[in-house]
Protein backbone atom coordinates (compact mmCIF):
# COMPACT_ATOMS: atom_id res chain seq x y z
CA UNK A 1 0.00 0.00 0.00
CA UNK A 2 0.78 3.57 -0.76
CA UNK A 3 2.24 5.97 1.97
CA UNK A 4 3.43 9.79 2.63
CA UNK A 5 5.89 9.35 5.16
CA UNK A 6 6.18 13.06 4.57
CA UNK A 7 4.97 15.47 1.92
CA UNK A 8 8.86 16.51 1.02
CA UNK A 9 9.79 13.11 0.41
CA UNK A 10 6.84 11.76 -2.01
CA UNK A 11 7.24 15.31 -3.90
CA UNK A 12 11.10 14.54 -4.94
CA UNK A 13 10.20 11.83 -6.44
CA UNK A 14 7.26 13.74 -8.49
CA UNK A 15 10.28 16.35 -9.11
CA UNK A 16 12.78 13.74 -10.01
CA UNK A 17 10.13 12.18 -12.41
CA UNK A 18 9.14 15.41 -14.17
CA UNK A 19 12.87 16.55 -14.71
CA UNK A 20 13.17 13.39 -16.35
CA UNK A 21 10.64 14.43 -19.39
CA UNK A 22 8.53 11.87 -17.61
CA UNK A 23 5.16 12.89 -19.14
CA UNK A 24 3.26 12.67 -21.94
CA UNK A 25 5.26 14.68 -24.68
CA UNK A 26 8.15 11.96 -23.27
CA UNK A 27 6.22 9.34 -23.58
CA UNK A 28 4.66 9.56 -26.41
CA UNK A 29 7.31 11.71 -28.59
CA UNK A 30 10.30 9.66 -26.97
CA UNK A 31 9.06 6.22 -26.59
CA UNK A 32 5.50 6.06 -28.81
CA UNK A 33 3.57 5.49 -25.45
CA UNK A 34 0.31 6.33 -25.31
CA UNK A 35 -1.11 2.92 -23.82
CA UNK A 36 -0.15 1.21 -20.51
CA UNK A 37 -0.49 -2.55 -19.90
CA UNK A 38 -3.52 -4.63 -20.24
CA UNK A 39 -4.70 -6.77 -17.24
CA UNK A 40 -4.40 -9.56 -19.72
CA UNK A 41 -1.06 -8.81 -20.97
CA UNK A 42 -1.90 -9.38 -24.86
CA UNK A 43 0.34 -5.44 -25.30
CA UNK A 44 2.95 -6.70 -22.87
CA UNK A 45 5.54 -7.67 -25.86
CA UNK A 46 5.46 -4.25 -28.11
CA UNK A 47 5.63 -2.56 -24.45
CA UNK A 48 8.66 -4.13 -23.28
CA UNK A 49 10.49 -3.51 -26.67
CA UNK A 50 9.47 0.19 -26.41
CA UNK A 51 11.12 0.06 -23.08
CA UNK A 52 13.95 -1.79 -23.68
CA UNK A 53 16.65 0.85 -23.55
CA UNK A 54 19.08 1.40 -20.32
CA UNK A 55 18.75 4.98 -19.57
CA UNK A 56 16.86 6.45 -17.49
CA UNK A 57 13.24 7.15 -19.57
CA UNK A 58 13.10 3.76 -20.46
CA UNK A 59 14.03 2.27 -17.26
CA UNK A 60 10.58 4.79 -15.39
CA UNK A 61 8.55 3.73 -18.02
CA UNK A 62 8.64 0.32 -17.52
CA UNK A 63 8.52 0.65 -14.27
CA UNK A 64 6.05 3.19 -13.87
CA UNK A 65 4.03 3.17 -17.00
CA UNK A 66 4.46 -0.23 -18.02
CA UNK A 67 4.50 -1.67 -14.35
CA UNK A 68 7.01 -4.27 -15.29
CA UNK A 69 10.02 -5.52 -13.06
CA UNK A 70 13.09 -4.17 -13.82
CA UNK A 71 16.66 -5.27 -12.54
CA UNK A 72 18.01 -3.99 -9.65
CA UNK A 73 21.63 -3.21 -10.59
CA UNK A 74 19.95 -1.03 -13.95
CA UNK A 75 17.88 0.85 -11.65
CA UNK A 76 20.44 1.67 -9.28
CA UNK A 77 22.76 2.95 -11.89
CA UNK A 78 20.31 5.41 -13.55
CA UNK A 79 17.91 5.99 -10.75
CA UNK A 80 19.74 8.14 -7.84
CA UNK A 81 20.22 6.33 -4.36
CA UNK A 82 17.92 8.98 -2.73
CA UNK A 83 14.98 8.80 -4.92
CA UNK A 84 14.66 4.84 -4.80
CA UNK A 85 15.23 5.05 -1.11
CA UNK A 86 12.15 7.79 -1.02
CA UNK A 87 10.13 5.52 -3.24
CA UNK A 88 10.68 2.70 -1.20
CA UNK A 89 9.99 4.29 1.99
CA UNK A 90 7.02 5.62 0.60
CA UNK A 91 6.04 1.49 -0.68
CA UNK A 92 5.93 2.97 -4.19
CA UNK A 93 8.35 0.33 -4.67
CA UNK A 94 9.10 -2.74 -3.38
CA UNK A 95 12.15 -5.87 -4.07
CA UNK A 96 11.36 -9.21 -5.70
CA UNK A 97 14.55 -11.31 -6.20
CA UNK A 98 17.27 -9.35 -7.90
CA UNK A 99 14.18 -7.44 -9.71
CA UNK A 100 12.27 -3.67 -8.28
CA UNK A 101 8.95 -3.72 -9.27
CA UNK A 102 6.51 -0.69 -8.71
CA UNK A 103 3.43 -1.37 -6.68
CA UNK A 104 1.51 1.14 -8.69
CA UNK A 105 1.89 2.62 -12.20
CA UNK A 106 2.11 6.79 -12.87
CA UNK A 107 -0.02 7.90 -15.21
CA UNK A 108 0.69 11.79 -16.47
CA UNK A 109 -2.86 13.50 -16.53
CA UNK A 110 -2.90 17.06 -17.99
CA UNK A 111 0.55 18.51 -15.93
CA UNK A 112 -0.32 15.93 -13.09
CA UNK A 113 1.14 12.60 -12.17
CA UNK A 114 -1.73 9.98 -10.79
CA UNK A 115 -0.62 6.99 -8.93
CA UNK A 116 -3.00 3.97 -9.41
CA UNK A 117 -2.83 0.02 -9.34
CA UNK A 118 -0.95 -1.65 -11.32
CA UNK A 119 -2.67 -3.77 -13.72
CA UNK A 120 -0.33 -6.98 -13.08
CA UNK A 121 -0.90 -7.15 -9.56
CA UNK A 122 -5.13 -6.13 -9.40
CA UNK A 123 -5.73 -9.84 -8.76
CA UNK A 124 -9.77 -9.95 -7.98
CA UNK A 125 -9.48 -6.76 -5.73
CA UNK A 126 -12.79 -4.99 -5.83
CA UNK A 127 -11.57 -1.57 -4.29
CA UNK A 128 -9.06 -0.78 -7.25
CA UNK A 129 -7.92 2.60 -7.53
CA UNK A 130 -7.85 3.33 -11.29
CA UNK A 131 -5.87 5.70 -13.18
CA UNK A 132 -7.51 8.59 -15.62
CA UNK A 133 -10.36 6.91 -18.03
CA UNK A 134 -12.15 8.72 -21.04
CA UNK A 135 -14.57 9.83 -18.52
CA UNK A 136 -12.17 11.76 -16.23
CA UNK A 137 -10.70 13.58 -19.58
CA UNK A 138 -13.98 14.58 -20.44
CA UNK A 139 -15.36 16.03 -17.09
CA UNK A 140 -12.07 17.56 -16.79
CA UNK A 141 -12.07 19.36 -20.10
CA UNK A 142 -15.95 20.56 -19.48
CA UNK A 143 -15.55 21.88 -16.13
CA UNK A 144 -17.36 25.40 -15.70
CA UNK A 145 -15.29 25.79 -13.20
CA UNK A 146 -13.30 29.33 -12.19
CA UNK A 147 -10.91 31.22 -9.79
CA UNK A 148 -11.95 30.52 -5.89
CA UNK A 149 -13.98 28.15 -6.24
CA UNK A 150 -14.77 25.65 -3.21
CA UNK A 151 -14.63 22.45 -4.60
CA UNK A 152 -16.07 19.27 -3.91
CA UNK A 153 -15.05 16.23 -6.13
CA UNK A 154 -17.44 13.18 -5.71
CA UNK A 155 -15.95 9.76 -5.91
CA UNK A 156 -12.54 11.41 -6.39
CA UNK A 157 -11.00 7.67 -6.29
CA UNK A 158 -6.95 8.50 -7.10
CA UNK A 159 -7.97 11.99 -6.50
CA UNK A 160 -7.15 13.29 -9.67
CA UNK A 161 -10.08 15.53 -10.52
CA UNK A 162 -9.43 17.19 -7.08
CA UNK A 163 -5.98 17.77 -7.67
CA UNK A 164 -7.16 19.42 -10.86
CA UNK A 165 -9.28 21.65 -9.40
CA UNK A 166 -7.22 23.01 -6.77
CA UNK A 167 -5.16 24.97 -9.37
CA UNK A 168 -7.97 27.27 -9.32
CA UNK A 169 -10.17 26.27 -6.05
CA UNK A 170 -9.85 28.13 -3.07
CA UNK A 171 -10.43 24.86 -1.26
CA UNK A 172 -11.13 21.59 -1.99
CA UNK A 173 -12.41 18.37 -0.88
CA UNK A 174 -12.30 14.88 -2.64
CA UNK A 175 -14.76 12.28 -0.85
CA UNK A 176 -14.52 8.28 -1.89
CA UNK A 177 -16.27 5.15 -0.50
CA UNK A 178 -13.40 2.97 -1.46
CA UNK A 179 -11.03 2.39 1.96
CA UNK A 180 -8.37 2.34 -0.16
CA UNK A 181 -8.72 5.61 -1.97
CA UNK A 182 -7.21 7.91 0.75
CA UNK A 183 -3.56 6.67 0.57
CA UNK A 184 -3.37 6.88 -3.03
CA UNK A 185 -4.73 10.24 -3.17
CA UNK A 186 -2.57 11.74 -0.65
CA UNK A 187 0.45 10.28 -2.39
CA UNK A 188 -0.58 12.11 -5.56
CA UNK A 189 -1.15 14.96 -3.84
CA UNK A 190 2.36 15.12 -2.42
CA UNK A 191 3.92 13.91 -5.56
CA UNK A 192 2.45 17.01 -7.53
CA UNK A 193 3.39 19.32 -4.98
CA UNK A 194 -0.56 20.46 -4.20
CA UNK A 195 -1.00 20.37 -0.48
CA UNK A 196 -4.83 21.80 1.17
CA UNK A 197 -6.56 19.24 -0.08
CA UNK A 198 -8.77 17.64 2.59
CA UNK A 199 -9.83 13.30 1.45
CA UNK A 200 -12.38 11.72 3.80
CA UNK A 201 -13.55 7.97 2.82
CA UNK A 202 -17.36 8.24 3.03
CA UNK A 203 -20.65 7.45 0.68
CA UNK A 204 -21.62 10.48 -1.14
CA UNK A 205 -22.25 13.55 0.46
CA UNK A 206 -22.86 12.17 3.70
CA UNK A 207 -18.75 13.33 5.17
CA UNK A 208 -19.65 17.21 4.15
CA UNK A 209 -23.48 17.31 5.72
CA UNK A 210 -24.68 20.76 6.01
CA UNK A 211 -21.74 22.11 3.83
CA UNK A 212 -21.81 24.13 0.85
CA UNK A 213 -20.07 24.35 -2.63
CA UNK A 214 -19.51 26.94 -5.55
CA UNK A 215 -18.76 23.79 -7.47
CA UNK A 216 -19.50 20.10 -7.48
CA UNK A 217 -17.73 16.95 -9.83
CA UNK A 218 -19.15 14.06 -9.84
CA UNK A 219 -17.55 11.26 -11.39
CA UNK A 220 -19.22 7.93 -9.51
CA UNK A 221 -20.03 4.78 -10.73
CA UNK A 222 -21.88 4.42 -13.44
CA UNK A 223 -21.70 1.14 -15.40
CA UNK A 224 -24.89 -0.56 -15.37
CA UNK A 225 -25.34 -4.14 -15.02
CA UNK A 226 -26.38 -6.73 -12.85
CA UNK A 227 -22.52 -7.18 -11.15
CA UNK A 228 -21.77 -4.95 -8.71
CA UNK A 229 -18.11 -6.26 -8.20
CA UNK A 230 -15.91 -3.12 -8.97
CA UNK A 231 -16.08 -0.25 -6.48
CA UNK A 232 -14.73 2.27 -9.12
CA UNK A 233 -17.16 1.71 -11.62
CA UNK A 234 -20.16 -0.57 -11.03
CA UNK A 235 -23.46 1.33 -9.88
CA UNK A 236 -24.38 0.18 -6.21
CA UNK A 237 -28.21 0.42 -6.98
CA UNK A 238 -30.35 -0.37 -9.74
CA UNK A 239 -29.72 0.74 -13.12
CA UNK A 240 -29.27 4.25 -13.21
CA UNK A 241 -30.40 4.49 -9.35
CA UNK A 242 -27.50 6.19 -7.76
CA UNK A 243 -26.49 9.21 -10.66
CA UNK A 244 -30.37 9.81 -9.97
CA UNK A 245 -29.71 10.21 -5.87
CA UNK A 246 -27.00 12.39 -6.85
CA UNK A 247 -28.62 14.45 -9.20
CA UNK A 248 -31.52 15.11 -6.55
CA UNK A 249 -29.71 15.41 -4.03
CA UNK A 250 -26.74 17.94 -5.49
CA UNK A 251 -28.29 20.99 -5.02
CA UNK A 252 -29.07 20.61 -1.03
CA UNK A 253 -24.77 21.13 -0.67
CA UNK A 254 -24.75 24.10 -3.39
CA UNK A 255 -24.15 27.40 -3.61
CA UNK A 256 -26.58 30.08 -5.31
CA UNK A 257 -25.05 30.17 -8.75
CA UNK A 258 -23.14 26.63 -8.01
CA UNK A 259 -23.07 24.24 -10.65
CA UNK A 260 -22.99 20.27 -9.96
CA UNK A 261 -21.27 18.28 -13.04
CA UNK A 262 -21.64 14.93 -13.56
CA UNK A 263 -20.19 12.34 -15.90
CA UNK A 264 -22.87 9.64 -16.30
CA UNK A 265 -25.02 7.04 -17.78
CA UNK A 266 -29.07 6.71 -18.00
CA UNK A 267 -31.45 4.22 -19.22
CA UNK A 268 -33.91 4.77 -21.81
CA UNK A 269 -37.52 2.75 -20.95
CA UNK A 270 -40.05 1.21 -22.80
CA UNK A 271 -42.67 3.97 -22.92
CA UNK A 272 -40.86 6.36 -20.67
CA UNK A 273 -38.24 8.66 -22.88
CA UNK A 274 -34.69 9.45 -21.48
CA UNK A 275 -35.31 13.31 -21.72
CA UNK A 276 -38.62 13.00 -19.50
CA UNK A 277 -37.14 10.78 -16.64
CA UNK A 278 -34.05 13.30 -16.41
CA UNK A 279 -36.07 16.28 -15.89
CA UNK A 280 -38.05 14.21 -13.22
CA UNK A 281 -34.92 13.96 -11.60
CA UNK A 282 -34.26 17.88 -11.50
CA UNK A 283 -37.79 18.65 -11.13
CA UNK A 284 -37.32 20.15 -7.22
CA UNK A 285 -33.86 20.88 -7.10
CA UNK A 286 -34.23 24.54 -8.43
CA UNK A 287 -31.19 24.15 -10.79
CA UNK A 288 -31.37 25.02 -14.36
CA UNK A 289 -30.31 21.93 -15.92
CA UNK A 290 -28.05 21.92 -19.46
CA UNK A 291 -27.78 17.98 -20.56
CA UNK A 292 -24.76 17.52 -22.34
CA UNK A 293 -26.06 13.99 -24.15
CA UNK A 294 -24.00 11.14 -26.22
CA UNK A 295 -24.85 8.34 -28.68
CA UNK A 296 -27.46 6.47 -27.89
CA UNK A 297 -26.33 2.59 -27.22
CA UNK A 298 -29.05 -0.40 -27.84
CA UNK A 299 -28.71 -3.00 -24.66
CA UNK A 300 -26.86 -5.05 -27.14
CA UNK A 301 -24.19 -2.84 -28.43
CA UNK A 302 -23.55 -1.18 -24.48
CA UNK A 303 -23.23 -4.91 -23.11
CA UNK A 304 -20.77 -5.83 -25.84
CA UNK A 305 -19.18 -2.18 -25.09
CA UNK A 306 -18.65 -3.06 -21.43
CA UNK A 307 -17.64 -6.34 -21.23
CA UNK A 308 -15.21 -5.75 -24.05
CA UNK A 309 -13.85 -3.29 -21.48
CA UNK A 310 -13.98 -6.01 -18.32
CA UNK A 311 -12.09 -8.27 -20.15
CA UNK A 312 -9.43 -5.95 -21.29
CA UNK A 313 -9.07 -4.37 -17.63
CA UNK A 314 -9.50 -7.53 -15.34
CA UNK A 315 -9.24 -10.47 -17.90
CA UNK A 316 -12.20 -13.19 -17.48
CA UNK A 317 -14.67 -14.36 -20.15
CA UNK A 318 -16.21 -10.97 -22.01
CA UNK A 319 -19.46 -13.71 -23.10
CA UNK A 320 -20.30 -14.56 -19.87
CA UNK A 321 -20.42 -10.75 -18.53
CA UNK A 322 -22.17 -9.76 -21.44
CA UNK A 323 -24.72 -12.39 -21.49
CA UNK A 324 -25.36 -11.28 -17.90
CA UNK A 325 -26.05 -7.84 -18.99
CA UNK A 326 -28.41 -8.65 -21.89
CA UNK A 327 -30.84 -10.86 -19.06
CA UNK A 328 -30.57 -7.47 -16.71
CA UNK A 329 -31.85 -5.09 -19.29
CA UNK A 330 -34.65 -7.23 -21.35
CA UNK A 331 -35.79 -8.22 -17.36
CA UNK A 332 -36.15 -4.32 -16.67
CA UNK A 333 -37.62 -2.91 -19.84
CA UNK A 334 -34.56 -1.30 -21.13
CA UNK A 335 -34.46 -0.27 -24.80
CA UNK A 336 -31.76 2.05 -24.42
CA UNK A 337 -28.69 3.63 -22.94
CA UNK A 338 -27.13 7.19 -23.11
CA UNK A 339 -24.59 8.94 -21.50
CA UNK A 340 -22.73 12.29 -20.92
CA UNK A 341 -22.83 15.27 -18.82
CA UNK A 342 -25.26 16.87 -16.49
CA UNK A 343 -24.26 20.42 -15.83
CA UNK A 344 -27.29 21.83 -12.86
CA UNK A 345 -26.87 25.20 -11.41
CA UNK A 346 -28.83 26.55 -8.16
CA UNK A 347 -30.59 29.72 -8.96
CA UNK A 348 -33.59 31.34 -7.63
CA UNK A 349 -36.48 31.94 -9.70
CA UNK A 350 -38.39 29.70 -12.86
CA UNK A 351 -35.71 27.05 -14.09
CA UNK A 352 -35.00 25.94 -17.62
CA UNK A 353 -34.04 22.37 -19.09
CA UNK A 354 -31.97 22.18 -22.00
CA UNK A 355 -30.30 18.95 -23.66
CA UNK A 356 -27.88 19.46 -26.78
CA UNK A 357 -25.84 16.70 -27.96
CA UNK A 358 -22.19 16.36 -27.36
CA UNK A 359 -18.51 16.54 -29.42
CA UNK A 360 -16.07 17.39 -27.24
CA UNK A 361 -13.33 18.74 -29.56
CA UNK A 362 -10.92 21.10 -28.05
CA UNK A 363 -9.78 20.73 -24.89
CA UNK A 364 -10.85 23.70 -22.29
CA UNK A 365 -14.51 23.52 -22.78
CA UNK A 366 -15.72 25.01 -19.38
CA UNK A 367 -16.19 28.23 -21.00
CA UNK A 368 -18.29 26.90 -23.63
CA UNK A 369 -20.51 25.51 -21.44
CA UNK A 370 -20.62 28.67 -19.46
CA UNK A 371 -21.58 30.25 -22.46
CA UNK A 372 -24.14 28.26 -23.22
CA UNK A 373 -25.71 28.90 -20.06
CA UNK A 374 -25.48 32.73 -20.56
CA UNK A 375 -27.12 32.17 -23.46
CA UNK A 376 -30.17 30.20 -22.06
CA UNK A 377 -30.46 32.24 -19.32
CA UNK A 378 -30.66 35.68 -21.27
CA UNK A 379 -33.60 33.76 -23.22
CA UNK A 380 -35.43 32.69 -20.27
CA UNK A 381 -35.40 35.93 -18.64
CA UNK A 382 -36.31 38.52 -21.25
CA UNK A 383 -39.44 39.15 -23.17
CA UNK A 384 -40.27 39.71 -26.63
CA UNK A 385 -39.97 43.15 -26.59
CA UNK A 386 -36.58 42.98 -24.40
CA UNK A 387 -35.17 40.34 -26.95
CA UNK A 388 -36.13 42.16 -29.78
CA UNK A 389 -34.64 45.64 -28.36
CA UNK A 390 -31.38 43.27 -27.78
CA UNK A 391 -28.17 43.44 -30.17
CA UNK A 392 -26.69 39.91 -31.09
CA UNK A 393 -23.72 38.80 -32.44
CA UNK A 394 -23.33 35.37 -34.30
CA UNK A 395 -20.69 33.14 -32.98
CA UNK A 396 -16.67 33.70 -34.31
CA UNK A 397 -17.20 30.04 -35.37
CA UNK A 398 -20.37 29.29 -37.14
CA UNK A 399 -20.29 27.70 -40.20
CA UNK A 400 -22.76 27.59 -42.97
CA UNK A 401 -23.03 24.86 -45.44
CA UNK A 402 -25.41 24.66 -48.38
CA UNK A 403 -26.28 22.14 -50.51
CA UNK A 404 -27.35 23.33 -54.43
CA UNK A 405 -29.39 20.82 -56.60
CA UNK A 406 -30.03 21.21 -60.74
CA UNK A 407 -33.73 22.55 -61.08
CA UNK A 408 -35.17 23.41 -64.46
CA UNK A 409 -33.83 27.14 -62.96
CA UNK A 410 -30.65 25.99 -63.01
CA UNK A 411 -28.73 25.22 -60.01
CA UNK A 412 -30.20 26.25 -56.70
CA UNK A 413 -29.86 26.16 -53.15
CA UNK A 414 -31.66 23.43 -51.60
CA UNK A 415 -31.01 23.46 -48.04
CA UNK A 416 -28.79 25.54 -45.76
CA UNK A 417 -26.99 24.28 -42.18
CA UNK A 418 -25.71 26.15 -39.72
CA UNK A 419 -23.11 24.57 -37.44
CA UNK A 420 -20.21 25.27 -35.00
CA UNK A 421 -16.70 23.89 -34.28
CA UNK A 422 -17.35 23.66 -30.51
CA UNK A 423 -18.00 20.85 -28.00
CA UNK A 424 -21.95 20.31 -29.19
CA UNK A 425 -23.67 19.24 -31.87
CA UNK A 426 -25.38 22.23 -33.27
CA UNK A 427 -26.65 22.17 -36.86
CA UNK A 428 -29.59 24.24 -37.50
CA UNK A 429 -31.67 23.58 -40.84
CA UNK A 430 -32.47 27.27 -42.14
CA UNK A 431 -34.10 27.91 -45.04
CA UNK A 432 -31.99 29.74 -47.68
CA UNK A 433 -33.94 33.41 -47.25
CA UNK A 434 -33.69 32.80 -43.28
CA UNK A 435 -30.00 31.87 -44.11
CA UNK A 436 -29.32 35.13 -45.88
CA UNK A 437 -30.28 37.52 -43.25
CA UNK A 438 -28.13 35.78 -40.57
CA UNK A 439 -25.05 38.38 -41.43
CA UNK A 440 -27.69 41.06 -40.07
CA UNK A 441 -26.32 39.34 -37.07
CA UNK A 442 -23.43 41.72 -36.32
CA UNK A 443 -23.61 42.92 -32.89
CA UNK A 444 -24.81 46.85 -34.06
CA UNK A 445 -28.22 46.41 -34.82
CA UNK A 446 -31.27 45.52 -32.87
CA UNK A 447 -33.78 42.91 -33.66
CA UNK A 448 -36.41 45.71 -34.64
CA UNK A 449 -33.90 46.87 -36.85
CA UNK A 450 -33.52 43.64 -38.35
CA UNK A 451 -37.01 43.19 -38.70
CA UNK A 452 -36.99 45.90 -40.48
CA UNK A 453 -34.57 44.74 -43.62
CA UNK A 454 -36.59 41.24 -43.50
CA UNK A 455 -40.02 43.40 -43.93
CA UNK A 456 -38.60 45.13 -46.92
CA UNK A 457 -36.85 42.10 -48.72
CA UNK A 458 -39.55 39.59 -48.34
CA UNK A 459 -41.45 41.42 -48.44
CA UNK A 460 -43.74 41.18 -45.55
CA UNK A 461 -45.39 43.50 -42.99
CA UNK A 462 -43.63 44.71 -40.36
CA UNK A 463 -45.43 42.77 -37.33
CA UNK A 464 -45.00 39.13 -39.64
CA UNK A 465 -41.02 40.21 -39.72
CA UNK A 466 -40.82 40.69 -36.14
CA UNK A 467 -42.09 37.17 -35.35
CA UNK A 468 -40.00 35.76 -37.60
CA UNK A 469 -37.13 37.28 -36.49
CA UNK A 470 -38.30 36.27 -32.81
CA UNK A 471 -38.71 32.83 -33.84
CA UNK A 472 -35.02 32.90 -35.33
CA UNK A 473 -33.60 34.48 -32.31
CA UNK A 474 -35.10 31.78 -30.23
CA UNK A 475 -33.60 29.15 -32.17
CA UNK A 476 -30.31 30.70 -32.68
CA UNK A 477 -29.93 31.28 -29.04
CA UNK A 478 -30.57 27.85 -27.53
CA UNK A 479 -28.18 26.27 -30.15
CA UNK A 480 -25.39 28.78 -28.88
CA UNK A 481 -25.48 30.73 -32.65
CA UNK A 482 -25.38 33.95 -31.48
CA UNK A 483 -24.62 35.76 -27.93
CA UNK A 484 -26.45 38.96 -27.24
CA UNK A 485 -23.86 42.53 -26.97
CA UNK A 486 -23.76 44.35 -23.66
CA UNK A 487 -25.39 47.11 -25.12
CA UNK A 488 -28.52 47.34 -25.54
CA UNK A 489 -30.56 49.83 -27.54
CA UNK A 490 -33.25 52.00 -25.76
């Protein structure tokens, strides 16, 4: 097991590590690493030939991203004396023979190192600790979060979405039902240098009672499926149960204005649609609610997906777990599965429900989503006449593509798509008058002055423009096409 005999000591061997070009431009530049080792060892051979030099990047990565033995008289002549006496102390490494092998790997994670088990020696533990999976990259990169903050990360597990957040959180706290969680996240804390943040082992928001946040990350377990064997990633109660407690429970430890994030799956149900049960589940909380939704997965294609995943992680037979799976959905009426992110913030007054679907290109993304909420917001809380007396300004990076088809007029436009490069999947069919106005758009005129140029090109009466520029505006807003000027026009 992990330990911090003291913070000093754990960080020189995060030091040692990083002065080393132990990260992922090293990796990955100097060694083509991008993949660490397979429970089931079927990558073990290319790995150990990518590691097979004698100085000192090759020697950490198979130690430490490969989690492979590697013999003692090598390590002592590239490794100094003090940092494998620190890494020992600390049980980051241990002795076998005339081999040192590490008991966990170190996995970099946008600037951060993250200790977690190594996959050769997870055996049938339950309470693994894990390192960073596509679902902590993605909650990372869409965090709304922003300067002093108070942060709580829910099943924080190696801690590494805590440690993330205190580059910018005036205080944070990283809560885990897994016993074993707390040593590991303490050791990454120390071994990134990031001290003040407070780990307490406890099932969900019952170890901060009566507390409030600015901001909440949730990354729990999610997988559905009739096993419940992994603490890291199976969902204790049925189905979607639990990312439905948190959800309705989330805004009882927020702020005003706090948002609650959550990386997460849901089930679709015969005669019950996914949208419908979700805003159940934010129906009292008094949090505007922006759902930042996936592909939707049959039962048969998210079984396969998952135990194609066990197998590779733990080893075992991937038919038996998925046969399991199949039996636990067609038993419960499940016809589908989705999953993403549910961004909720606590605000006073009549809250809205958006969904949008999701492409998370780029990689800081918080301030799209903040964006979008901006957006909403200014819709929900202004009336015709204030939205018309608005100025708007379409987005830096809208696109518009148009199709043209041969008529007996020649060639013509037949349909007209407006889309962004951004983390959602806008597209807005426009027809190709409604398209050409959308320059109008520029951030110096009003609505009413728009409506104005539409009544005169069309041409239509004024009143008739106005709507359908309000109908537009509506449109263009919710999809995040255009963001209204701080100016307004009297």
């Amino acid at each position: 097991m992990l330990r911090t005999p003291s913070f000093e000591t754990v960080r020189t061997t995060g030091k040692f590590l990083a002065d080393s070009g132990y990260d992922v431009p090293g990796l990955a530049d100097g060694l083509d690493l991008t993949d660490s080792l397979y429970a089931n060892l079927e990558n073990l051979a290319p790995l150990l030939e990518k590691t097979a030099g004698d100085s000192i990047l090759p020697v950490l990565a198979r130690l430490f991203f490969v989690g492979w033995p590697v013999d003692e008289q090598l390590c002592g002549r590239v490794i100094p004396e003090r940092i494998l006496a620190g890494a020992f102390e600390s049980g980051l490494l241990r002795r076998s023979d005339s081999k040192i092998e590490a008991v966990a790997i170190l996995l970099p994670f946008r600037g951060l190192l993250v200790a977690c088990d190594a996959p050769r020696l997870r055996g049938e533990n339950r309470e693994l600790i894990i390192g960073p999976s596509p679902s902590t990259h993605l909650i990372a990169r869409l965090a709304a979060g922003g300067a002093g903050e108070t942060t709580l990360d829910l099943g924080t597990g190696s801690g590494v979405l805590a440690l993330e957040a205190a580059r910018y959180s005036d205080s944070v706290t990283g809560i885990d039902i897994n016993p074993r969680f707390q040593a590991f996240a303490e050791f990454n804390a120390a071994l990134n240098g990031i001290d003040g943040v407070r780990f307490v082992c406890g099932d969900a928001f019952q170890p901060v009672n009566e507390r409030h946040f600015s901001r909440i990350i949730a990354n729990p377990p999610f997988f559905l499926g009739p096993a419940k064997e992994y603490t890291y990633s199976d969902s204790p109660l049925e189905l979607d149960g639990f990312t439905r407690y948190l959800a309705e429970q989330a805004h009882a430890y927020l702020e005003e204005g706090g948002y609650f994030q959550m990386i997460c799956e849901w089930v679709e149900l015969e005669g019950q649609p996914w949208e419908k049960r979700l805003r159940q589940w934010a129906a009292s909380s008094g949090c505007d609610v922006l759902v930042m939704v996936g592909p939707r997965l049959s039962p048969i294609n998210y079984a396969e997906k998952r135990s194609q995943e066990a197998k590779r992680l733990h080893g075992g037979s991937a038919m038996d777990l998925f046969s399991k799976r199949i039996a636990y959905f067609e038993e419960r009426g499940v016809r589908g599965i989705l999953g993403g992110v549910i961004s909720m913030r606590k605000r006073r007054g009549a809250n809205w429900f958006s969904s949008v679907g999701l492409n998370p290109t780029g990689d800081s993304l918080g301030e799209t989503v903040r964006e979008r909420f901006r957006s909403l917001d200014f819709l929900a809380m202004h009336g015709e006449d204030e939205l018309l007396a608005a100025k708007y300004r379409l987005a830096a990076d809208a696109g518009l593509d148009q199709r043209q088809a041969l008529t007996p007029e020649g060639w013509q436009i037949v349909s007209s798509e407006l889309s962004r490069k951004g983390c959602f999947q806008d597209r807005l069919g426009l027809d190709g008058v409604v398209a050409g106005f959308l320059p109008l758009f520029d951030g110096k005129r009003t609505v009413f002055e728009i409506a104005g140029f539409v009544a005169e090109s069309l041409p239509c009466s004024l009143e008739e423009a106005r709507q359908r520029c309000l109908q537009l505006l509506r449109r263009l807003l919710q999809s995040g096409f255009v963001q209204p000027m701080n100016e307004r026009a009297g």
